[in-house]
C-alpha atoms as a PDB file:
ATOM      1  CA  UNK A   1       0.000   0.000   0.000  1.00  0.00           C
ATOM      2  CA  UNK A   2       1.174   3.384  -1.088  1.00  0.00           C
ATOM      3  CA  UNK A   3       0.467   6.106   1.889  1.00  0.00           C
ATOM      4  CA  UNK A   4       1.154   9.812   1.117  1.00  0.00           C
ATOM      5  CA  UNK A   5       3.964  11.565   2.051  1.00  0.00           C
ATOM      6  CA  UNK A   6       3.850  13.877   4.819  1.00  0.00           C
ATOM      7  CA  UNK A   7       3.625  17.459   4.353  1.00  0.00           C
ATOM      8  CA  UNK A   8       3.121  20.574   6.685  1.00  0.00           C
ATOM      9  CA  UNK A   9      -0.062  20.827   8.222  1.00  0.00           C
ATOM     10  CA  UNK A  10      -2.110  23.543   6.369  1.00  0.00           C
ATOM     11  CA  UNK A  11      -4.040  26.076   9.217  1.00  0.00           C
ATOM     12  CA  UNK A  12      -7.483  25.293  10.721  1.00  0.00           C
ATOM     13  CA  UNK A  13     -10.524  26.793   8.505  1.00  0.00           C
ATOM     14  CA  UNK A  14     -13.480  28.178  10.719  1.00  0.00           C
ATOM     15  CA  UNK A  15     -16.990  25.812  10.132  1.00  0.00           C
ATOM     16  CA  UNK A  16     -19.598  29.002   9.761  1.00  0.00           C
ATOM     17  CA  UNK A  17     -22.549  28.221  12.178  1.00  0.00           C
ATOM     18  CA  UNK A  18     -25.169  26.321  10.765  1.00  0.00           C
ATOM     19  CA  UNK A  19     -28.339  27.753   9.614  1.00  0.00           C
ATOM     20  CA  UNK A  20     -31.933  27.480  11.297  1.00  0.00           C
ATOM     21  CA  UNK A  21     -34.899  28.210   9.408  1.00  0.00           C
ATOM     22  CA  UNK A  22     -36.385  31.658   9.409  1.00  0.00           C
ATOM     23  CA  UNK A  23     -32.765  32.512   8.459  1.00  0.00           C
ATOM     24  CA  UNK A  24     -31.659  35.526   5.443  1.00  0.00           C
ATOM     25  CA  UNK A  25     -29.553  33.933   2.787  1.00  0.00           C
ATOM     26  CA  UNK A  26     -28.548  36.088  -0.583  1.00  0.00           C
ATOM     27  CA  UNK A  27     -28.526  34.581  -4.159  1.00  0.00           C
ATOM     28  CA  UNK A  28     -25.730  36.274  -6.477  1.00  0.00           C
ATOM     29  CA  UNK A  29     -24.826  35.957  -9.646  1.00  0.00           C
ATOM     30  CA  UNK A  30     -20.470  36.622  -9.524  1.00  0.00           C
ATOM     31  CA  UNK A  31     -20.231  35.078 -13.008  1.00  0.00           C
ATOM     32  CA  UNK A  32     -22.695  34.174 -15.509  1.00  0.00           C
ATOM     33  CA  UNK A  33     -26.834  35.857 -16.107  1.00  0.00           C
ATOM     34  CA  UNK A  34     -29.565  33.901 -14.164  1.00  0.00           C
ATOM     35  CA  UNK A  35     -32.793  33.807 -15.896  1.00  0.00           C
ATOM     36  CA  UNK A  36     -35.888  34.065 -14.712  1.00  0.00           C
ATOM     37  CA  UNK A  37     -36.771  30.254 -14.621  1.00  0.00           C
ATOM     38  CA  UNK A  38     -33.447  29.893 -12.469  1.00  0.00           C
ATOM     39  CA  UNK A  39     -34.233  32.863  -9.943  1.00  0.00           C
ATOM     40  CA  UNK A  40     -37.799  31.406  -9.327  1.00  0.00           C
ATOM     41  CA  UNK A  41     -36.255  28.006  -9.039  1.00  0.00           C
ATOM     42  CA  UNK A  42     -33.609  28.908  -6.047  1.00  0.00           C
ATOM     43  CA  UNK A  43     -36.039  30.855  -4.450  1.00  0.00           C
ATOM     44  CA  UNK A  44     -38.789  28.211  -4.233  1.00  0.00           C
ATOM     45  CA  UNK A  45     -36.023  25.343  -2.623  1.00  0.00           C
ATOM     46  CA  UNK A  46     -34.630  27.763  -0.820  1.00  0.00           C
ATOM     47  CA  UNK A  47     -37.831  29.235   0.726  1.00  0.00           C
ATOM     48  CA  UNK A  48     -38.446  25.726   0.881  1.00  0.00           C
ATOM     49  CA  UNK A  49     -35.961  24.921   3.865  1.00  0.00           C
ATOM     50  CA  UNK A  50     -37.769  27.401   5.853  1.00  0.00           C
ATOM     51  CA  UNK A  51     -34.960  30.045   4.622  1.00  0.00           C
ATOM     52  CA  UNK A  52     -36.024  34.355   3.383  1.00  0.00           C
ATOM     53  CA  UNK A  53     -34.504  34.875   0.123  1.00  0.00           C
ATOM     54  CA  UNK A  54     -32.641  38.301  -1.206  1.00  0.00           C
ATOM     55  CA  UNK A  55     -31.807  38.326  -4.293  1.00  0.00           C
ATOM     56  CA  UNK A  56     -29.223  40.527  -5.623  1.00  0.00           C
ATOM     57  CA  UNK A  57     -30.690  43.117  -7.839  1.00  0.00           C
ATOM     58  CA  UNK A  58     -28.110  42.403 -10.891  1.00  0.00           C
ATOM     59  CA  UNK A  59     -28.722  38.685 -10.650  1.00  0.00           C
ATOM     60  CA  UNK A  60     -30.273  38.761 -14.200  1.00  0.00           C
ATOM     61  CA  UNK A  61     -28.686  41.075 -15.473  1.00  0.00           C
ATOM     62  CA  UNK A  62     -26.666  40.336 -19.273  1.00  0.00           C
ATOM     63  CA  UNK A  63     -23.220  42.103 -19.685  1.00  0.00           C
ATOM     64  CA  UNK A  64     -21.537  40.758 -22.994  1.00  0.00           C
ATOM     65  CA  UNK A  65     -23.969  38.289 -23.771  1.00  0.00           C
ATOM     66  CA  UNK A  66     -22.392  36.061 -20.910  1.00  0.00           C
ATOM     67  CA  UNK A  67     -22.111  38.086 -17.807  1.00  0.00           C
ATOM     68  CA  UNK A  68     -24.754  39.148 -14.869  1.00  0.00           C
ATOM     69  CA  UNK A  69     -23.638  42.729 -14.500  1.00  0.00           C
ATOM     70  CA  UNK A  70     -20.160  44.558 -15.554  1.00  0.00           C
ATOM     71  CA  UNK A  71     -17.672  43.574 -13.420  1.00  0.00           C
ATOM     72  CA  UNK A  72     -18.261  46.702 -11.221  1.00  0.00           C
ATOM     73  CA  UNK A  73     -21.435  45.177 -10.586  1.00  0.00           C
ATOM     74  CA  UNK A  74     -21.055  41.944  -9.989  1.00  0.00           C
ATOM     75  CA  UNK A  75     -18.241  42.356  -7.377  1.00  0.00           C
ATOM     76  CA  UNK A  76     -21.022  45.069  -5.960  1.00  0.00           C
ATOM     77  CA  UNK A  77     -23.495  42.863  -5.814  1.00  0.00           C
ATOM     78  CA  UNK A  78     -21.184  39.982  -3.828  1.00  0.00           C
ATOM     79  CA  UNK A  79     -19.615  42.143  -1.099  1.00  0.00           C
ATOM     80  CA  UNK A  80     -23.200  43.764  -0.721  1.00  0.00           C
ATOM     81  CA  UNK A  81     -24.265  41.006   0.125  1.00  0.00           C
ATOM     82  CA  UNK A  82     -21.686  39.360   1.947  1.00  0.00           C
ATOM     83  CA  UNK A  83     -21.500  42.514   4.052  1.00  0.00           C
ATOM     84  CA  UNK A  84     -25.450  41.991   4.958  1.00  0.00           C
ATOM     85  CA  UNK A  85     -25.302  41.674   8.915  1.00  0.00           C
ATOM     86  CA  UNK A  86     -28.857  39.809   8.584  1.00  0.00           C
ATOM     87  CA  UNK A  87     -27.399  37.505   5.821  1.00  0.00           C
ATOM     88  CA  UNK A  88     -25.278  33.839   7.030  1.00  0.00           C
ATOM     89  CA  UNK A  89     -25.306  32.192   4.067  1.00  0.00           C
ATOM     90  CA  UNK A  90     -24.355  33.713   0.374  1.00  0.00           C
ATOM     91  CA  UNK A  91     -24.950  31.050  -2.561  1.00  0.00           C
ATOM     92  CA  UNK A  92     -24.013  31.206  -6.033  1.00  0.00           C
ATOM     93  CA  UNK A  93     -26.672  30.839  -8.749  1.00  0.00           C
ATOM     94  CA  UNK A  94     -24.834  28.988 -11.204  1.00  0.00           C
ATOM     95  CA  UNK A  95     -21.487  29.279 -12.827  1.00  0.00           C
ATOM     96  CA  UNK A  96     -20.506  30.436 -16.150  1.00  0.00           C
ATOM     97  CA  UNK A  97     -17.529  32.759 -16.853  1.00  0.00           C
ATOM     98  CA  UNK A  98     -16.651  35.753 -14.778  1.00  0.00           C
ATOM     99  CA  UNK A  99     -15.547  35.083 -11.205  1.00  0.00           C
ATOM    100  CA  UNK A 100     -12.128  34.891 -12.018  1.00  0.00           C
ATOM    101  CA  UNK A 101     -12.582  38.975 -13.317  1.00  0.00           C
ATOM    102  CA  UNK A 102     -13.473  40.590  -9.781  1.00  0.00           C
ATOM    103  CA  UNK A 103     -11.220  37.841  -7.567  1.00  0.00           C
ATOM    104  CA  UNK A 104      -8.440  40.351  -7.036  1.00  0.00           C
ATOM    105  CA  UNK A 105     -11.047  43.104  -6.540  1.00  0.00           C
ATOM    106  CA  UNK A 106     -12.617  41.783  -3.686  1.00  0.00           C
ATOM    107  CA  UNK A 107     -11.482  43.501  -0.775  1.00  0.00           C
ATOM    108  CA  UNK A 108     -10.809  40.761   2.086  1.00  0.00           C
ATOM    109  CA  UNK A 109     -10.115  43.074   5.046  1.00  0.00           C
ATOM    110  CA  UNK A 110     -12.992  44.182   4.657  1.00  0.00           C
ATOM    111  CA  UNK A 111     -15.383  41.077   4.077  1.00  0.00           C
ATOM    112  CA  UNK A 112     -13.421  39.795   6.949  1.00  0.00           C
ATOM    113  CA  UNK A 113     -15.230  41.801   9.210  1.00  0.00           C
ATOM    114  CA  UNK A 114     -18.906  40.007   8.362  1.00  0.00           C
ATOM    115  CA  UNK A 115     -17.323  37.563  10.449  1.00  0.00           C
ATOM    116  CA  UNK A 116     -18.211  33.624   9.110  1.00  0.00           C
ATOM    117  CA  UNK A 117     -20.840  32.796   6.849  1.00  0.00           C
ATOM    118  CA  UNK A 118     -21.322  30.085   4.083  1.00  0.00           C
ATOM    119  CA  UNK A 119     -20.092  30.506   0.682  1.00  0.00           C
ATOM    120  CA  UNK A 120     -21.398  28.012  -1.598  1.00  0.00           C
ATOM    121  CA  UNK A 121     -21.136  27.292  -5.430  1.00  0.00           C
ATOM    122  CA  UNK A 122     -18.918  25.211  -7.857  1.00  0.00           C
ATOM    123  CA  UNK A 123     -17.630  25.107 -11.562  1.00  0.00           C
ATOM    124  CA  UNK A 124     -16.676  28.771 -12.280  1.00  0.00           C
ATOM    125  CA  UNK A 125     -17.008  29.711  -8.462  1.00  0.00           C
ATOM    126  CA  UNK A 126     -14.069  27.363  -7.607  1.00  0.00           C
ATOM    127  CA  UNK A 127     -12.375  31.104  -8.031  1.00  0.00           C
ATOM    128  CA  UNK A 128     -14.085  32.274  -5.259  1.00  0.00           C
ATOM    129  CA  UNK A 129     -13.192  29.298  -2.651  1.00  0.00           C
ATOM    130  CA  UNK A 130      -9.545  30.070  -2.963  1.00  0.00           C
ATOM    131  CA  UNK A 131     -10.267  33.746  -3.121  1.00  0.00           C
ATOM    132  CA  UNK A 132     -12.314  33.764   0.016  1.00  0.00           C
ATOM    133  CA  UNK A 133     -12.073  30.677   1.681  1.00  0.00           C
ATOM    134  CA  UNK A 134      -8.447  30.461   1.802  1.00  0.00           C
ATOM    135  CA  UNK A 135      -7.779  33.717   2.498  1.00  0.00           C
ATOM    136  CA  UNK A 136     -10.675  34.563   4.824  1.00  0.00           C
ATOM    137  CA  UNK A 137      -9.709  30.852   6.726  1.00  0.00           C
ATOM    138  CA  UNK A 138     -13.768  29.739   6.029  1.00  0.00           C
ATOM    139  CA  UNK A 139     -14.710  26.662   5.371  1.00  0.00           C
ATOM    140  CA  UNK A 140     -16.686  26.928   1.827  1.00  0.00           C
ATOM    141  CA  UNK A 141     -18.767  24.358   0.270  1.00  0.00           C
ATOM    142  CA  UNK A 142     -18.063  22.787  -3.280  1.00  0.00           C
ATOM    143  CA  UNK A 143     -21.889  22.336  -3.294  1.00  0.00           C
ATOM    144  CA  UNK A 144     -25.013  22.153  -6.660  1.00  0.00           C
ATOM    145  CA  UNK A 145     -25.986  25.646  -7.371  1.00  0.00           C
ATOM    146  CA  UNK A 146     -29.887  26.318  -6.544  1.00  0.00           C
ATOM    147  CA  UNK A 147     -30.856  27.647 -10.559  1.00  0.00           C
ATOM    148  CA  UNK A 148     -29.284  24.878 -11.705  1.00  0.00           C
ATOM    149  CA  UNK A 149     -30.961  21.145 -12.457  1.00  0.00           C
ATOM    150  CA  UNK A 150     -29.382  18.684 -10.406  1.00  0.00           C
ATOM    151  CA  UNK A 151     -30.190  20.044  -7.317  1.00  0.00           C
ATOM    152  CA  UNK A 152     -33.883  19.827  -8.068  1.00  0.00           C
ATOM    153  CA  UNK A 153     -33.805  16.850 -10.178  1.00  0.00           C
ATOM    154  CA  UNK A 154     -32.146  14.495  -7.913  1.00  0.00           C
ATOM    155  CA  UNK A 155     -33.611  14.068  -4.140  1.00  0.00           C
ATOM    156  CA  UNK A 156     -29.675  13.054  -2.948  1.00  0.00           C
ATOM    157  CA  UNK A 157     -28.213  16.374  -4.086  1.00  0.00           C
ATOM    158  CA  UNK A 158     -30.547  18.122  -2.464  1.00  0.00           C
ATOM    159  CA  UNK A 159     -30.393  16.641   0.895  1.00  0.00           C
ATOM    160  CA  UNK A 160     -26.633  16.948   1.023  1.00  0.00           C
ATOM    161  CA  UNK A 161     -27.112  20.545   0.348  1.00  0.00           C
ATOM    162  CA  UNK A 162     -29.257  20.759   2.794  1.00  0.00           C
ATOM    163  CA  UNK A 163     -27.410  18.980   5.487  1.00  0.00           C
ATOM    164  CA  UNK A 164     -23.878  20.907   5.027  1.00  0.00           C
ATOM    165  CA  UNK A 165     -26.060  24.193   5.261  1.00  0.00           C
ATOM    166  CA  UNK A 166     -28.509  23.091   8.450  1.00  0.00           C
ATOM    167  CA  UNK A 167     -26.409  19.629   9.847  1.00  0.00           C
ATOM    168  CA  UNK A 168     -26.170  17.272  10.703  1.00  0.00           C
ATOM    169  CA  UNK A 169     -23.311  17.024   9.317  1.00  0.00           C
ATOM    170  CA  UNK A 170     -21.940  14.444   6.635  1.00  0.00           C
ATOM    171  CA  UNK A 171     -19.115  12.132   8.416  1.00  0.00           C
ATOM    172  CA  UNK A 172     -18.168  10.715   5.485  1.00  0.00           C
ATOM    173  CA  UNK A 173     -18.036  10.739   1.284  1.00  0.00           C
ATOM    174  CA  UNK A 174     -18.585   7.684  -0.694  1.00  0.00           C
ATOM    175  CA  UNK A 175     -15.933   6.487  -3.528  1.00  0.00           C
ATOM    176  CA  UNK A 176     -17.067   4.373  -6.434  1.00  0.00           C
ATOM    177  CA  UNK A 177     -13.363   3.992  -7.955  1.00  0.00           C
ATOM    178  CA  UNK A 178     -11.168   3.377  -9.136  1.00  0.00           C
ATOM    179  CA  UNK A 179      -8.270   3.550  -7.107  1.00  0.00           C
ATOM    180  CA  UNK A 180      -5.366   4.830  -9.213  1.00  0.00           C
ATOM    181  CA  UNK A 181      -2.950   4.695  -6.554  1.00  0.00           C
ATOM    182  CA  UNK A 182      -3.943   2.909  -3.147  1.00  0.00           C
ATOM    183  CA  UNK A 183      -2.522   4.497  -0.104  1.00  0.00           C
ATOM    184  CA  UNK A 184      -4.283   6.746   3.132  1.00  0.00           C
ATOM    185  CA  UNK A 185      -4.071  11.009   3.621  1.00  0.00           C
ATOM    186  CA  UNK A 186      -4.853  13.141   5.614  1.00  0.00           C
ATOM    187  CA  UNK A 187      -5.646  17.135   5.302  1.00  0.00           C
ATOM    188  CA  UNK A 188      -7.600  19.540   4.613  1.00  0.00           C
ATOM    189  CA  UNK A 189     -10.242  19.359   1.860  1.00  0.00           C
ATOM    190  CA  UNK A 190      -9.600  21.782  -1.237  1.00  0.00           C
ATOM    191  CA  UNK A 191      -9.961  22.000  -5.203  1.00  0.00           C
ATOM    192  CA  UNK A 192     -12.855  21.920  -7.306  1.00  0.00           C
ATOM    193  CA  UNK A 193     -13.203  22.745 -11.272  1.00  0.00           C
ATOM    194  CA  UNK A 194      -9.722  21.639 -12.558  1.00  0.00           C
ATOM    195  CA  UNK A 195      -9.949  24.208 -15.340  1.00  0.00           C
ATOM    196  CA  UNK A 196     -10.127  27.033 -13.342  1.00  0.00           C
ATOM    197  CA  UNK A 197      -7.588  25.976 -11.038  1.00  0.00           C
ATOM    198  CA  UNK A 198      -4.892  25.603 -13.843  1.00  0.00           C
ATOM    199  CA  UNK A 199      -5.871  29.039 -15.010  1.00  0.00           C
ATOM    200  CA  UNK A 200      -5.458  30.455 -11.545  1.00  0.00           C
ATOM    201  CA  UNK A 201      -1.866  29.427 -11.492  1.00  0.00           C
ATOM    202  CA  UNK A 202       0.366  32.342 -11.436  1.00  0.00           C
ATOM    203  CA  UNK A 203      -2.347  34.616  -9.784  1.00  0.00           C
ATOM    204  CA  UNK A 204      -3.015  35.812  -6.497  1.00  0.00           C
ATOM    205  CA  UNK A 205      -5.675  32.897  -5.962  1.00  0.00           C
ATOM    206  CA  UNK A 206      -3.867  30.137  -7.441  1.00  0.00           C
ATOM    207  CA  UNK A 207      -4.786  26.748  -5.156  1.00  0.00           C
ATOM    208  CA  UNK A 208      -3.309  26.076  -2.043  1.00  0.00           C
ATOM    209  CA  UNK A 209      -2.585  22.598  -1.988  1.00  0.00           C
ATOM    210  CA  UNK A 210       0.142  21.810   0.523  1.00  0.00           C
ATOM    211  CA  UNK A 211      -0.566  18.872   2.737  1.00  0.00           C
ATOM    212  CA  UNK A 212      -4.134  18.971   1.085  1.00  0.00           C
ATOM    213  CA  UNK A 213      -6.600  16.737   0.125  1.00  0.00           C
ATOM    214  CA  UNK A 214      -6.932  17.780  -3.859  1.00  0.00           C
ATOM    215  CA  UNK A 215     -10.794  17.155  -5.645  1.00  0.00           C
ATOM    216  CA  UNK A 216     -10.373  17.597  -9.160  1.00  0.00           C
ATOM    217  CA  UNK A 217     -13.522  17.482 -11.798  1.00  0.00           C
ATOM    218  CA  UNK A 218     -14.289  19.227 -15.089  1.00  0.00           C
ATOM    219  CA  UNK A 219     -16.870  19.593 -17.470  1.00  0.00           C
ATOM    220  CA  UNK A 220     -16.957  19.651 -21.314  1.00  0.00           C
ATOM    221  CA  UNK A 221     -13.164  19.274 -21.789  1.00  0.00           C
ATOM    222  CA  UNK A 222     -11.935  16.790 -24.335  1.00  0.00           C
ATOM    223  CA  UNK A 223      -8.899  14.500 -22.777  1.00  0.00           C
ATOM    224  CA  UNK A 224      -5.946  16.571 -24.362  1.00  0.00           C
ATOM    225  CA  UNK A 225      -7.423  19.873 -22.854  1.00  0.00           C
ATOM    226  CA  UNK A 226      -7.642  17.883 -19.237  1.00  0.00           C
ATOM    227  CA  UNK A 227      -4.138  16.971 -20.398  1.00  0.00           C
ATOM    228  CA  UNK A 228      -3.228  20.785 -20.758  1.00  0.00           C
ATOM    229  CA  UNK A 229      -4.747  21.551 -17.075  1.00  0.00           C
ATOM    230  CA  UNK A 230      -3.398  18.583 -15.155  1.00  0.00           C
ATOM    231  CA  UNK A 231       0.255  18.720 -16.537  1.00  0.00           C
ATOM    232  CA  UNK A 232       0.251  23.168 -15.882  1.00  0.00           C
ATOM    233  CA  UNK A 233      -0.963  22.163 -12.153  1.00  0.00           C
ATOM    234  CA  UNK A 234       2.052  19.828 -12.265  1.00  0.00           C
ATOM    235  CA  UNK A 235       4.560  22.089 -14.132  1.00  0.00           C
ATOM    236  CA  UNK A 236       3.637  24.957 -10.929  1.00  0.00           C
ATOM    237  CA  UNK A 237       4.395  22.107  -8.367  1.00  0.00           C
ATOM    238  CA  UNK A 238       1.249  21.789  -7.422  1.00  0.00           C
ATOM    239  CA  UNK A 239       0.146  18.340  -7.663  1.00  0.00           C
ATOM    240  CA  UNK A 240       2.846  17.247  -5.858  1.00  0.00           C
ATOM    241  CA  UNK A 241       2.626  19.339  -2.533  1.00  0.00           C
ATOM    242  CA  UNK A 242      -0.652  17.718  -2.025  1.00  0.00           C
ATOM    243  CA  UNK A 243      -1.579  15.181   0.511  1.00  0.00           C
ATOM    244  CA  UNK A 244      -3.373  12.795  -2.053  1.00  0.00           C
ATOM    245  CA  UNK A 245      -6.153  13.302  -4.813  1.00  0.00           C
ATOM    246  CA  UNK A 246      -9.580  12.724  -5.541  1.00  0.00           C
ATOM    247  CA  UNK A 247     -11.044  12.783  -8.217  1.00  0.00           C
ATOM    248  CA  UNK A 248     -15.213  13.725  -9.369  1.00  0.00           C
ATOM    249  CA  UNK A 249     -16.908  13.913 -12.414  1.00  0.00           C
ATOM    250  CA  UNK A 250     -15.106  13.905 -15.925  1.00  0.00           C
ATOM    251  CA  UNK A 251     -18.252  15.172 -17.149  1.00  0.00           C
ATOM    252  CA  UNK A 252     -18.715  14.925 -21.583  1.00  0.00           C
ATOM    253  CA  UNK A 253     -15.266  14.803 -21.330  1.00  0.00           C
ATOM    254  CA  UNK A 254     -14.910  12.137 -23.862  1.00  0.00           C
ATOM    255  CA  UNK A 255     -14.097   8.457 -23.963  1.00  0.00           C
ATOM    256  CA  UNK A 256     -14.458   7.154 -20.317  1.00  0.00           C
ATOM    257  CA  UNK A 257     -12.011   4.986 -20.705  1.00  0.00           C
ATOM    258  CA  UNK A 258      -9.420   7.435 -21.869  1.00  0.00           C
ATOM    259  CA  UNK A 259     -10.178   9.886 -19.893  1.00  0.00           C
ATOM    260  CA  UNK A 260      -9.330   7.076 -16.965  1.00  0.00           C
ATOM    261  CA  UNK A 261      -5.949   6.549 -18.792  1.00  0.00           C
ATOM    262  CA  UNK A 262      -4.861  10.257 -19.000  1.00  0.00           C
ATOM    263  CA  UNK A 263      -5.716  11.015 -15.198  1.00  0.00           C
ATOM    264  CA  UNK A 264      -3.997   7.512 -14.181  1.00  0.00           C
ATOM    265  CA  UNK A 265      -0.669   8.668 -16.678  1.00  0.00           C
ATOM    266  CA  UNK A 266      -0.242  12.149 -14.984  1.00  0.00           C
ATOM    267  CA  UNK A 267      -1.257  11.242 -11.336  1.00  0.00           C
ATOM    268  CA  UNK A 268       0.024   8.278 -10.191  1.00  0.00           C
ATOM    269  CA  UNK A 269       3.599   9.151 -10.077  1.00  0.00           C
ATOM    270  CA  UNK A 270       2.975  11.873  -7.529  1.00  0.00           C
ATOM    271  CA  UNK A 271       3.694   9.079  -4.740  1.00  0.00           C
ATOM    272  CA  UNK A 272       0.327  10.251  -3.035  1.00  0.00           C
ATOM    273  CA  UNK A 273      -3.059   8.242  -2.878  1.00  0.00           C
ATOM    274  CA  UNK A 274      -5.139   8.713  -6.025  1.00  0.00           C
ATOM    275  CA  UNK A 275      -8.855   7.681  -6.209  1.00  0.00           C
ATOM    276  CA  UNK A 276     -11.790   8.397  -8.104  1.00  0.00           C
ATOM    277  CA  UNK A 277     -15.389   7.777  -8.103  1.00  0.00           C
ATOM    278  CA  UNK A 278     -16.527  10.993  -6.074  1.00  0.00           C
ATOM    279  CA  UNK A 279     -19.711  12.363  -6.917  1.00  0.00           C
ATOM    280  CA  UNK A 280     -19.400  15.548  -6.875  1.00  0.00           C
ATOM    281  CA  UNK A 281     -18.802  18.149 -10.037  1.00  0.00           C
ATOM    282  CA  UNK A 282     -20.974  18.076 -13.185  1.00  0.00           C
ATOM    283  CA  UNK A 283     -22.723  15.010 -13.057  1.00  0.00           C
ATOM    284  CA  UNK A 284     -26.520  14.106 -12.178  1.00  0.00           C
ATOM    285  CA  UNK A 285     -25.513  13.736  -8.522  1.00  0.00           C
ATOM    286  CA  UNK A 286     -23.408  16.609  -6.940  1.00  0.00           C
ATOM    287  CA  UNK A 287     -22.409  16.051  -3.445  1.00  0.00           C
ATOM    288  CA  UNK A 288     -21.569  19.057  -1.114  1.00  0.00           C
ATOM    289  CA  UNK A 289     -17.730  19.216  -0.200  1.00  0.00           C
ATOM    290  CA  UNK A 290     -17.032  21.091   2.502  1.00  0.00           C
ATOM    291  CA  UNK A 291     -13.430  22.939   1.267  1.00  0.00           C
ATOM    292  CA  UNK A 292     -11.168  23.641   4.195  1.00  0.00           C
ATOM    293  CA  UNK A 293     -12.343  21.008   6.125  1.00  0.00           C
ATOM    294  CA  UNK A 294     -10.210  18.213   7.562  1.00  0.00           C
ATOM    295  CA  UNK A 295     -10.821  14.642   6.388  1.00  0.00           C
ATOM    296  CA  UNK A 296      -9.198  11.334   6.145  1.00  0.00           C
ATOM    297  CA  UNK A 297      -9.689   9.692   2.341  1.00  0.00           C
ATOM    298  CA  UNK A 298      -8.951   5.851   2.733  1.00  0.00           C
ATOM    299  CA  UNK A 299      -8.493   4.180  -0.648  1.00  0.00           C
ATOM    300  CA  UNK A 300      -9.173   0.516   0.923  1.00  0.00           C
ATOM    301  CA  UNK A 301     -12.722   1.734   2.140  1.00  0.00           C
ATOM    302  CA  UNK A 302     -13.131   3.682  -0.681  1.00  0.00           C
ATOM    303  CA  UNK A 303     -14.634   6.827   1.679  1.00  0.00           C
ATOM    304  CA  UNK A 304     -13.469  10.323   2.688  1.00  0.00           C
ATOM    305  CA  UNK A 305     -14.131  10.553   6.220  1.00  0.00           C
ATOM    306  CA  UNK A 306     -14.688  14.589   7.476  1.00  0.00           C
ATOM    307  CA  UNK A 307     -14.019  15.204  10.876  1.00  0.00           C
ATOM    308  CA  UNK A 308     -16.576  16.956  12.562  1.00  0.00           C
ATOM    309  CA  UNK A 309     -15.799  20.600  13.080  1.00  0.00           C
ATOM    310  CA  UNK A 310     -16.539  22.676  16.282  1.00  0.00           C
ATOM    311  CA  UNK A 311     -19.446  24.817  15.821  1.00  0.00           C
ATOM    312  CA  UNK A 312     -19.150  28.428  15.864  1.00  0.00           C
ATOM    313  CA  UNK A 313     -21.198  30.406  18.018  1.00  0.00           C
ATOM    314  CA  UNK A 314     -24.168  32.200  16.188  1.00  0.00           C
END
């Protein structure tokens, strides 16, 4: 068995406190429009969980063709709400193109002082969990966005949503395979949309990945892209600081079978555990993954187990 080598131990993240119905979340749109089928949509599962609904007053607004808002506006729109004293949880609509255009605008002394409060989204918001979650020290959730399908389509999703926002808590993520390279880590959850974590390299929120836990997915890219992405995260050293990988969806990303050969040819000589099988990305089924959070991923049980965090005082 092949166990990870060691590597520092990353700081603690802060677990916001969990939510209770009657609370204020916001809606935002940091990257691509949300129409008015989506809006409606998040609203109604939203209101739903027991949970008042703001909606940010760009959210669908068109800037390009394939933005909500100018860029003025959409970074507006997030701190506004993030900065919301009645507001604990701020979700992202859907994804799209744009975060990566306000990241080094967003002023993080100043969020800072809203104190801790979820941050959830995934695909083009991965931009936002290293921009805020690693830099604010929150633990951020990889999670389905609320105008998108999946969460309303399939009753798992949903729950696991709902159960990272209210608790209890998951203790523990299931891996279908295959294991690329067997072995046990520990660390810190982090990752997300491997595209946009390649194309953060360089930048002031490129991935943190030392001593980590890396989840890498994508969506829509054809092998020798993923190829492109996985050997620049390599090139920058960052596949090898981490703890061990995991791998979600591969989404229309081609031949299954080749996409299985590429990730197996440029992962499993990082001497870390390597597994795939996670549900969480682009697929049907999107599990909530709670980024920042520490967890043990055990290729001979095939499960990520999360340690439970202490709550933070509401």
């Amino acid at each position: 068995m092949t166990t990870g080598a060691k590597r520092s131990a990353p700081r603690d993240h802060v677990y916001p406190p969990l939510l209770r119905a009657g609370d204020t979340v916001a809606v935002v749109a940091p990257a691509g429009p949300v129409g008015a089928g989506g809006t409606a949509s998040a609203r109604a599962l939203l209101e739903g969980w027991g949970l008042r609904v703001r909606t940010t007053r760009r959210l669908s607004a068109t800037h390009r063709g394939y933005l909500a808002g100018s860029d003025a506006e959409r970074l507006d729109d997030l701190t506004e709400a993030w900065l919301d004293p009645d507001v604990r949880a701020v979700l992202c609509a859907r994804g799209g193109y744009g975060t990566q255009r306000i990241a080094d605008r967003l002023d993080l002394r100043l969020l800072a002082t809203a104190g801790p409060k979820f941050l959830a989204g995934s695909s083009d918001i991965t931009c936002l969990h290293q921009a805020m979650g690693d830099r604010l020290r929150l633990v951020t959730l990889h999670s389905p966005m609320p105008a998108c399908r999946p969460v309303h389509q399939d009753a798992a999703t949903a729950a696991h949503l709902h159960d990272a926002l209210f608790g209890p808590l998951p203790r523990s993520l299931a891996l279908a395979g295959p294991v690329l390279v067997p072995g046990r880590a520990e660390g810190p959850l982090t990752g997300g949309n491997l595209t946009l974590l390649a194309s953060s390299v360089g930048t002031r929120t490129a991935p943190e990945t030392d001593g980590r836990i890396l989840v890498l997915e994508d969506v829509g890219e054809e092998p020798h892209r993923l190829d492109r992405a996985l050997t620049q995260l390599g090139r920058a050293g960052l596949l090898h600081r981490a703890a061990g990988v995991v791998l979600g969806d591969f989404t229309d990303c081609g031949d299954r079978d080749e996409v299985e050969a590429l990730l197996r040819d440029r992962l499993s000589g990082l001497g870390v555990p390597v597994a795939a099988g996670l549900s969480a990305g682009h697929g049907t089924r999107q599990l909530t993954l709670p980024l920042g959070a520490h967890a043990v991923l055990d290729t001979a049980s095939y499960r990520i187990t999360l340690h439970q965090p202490e709550r933070t005082p509401r």
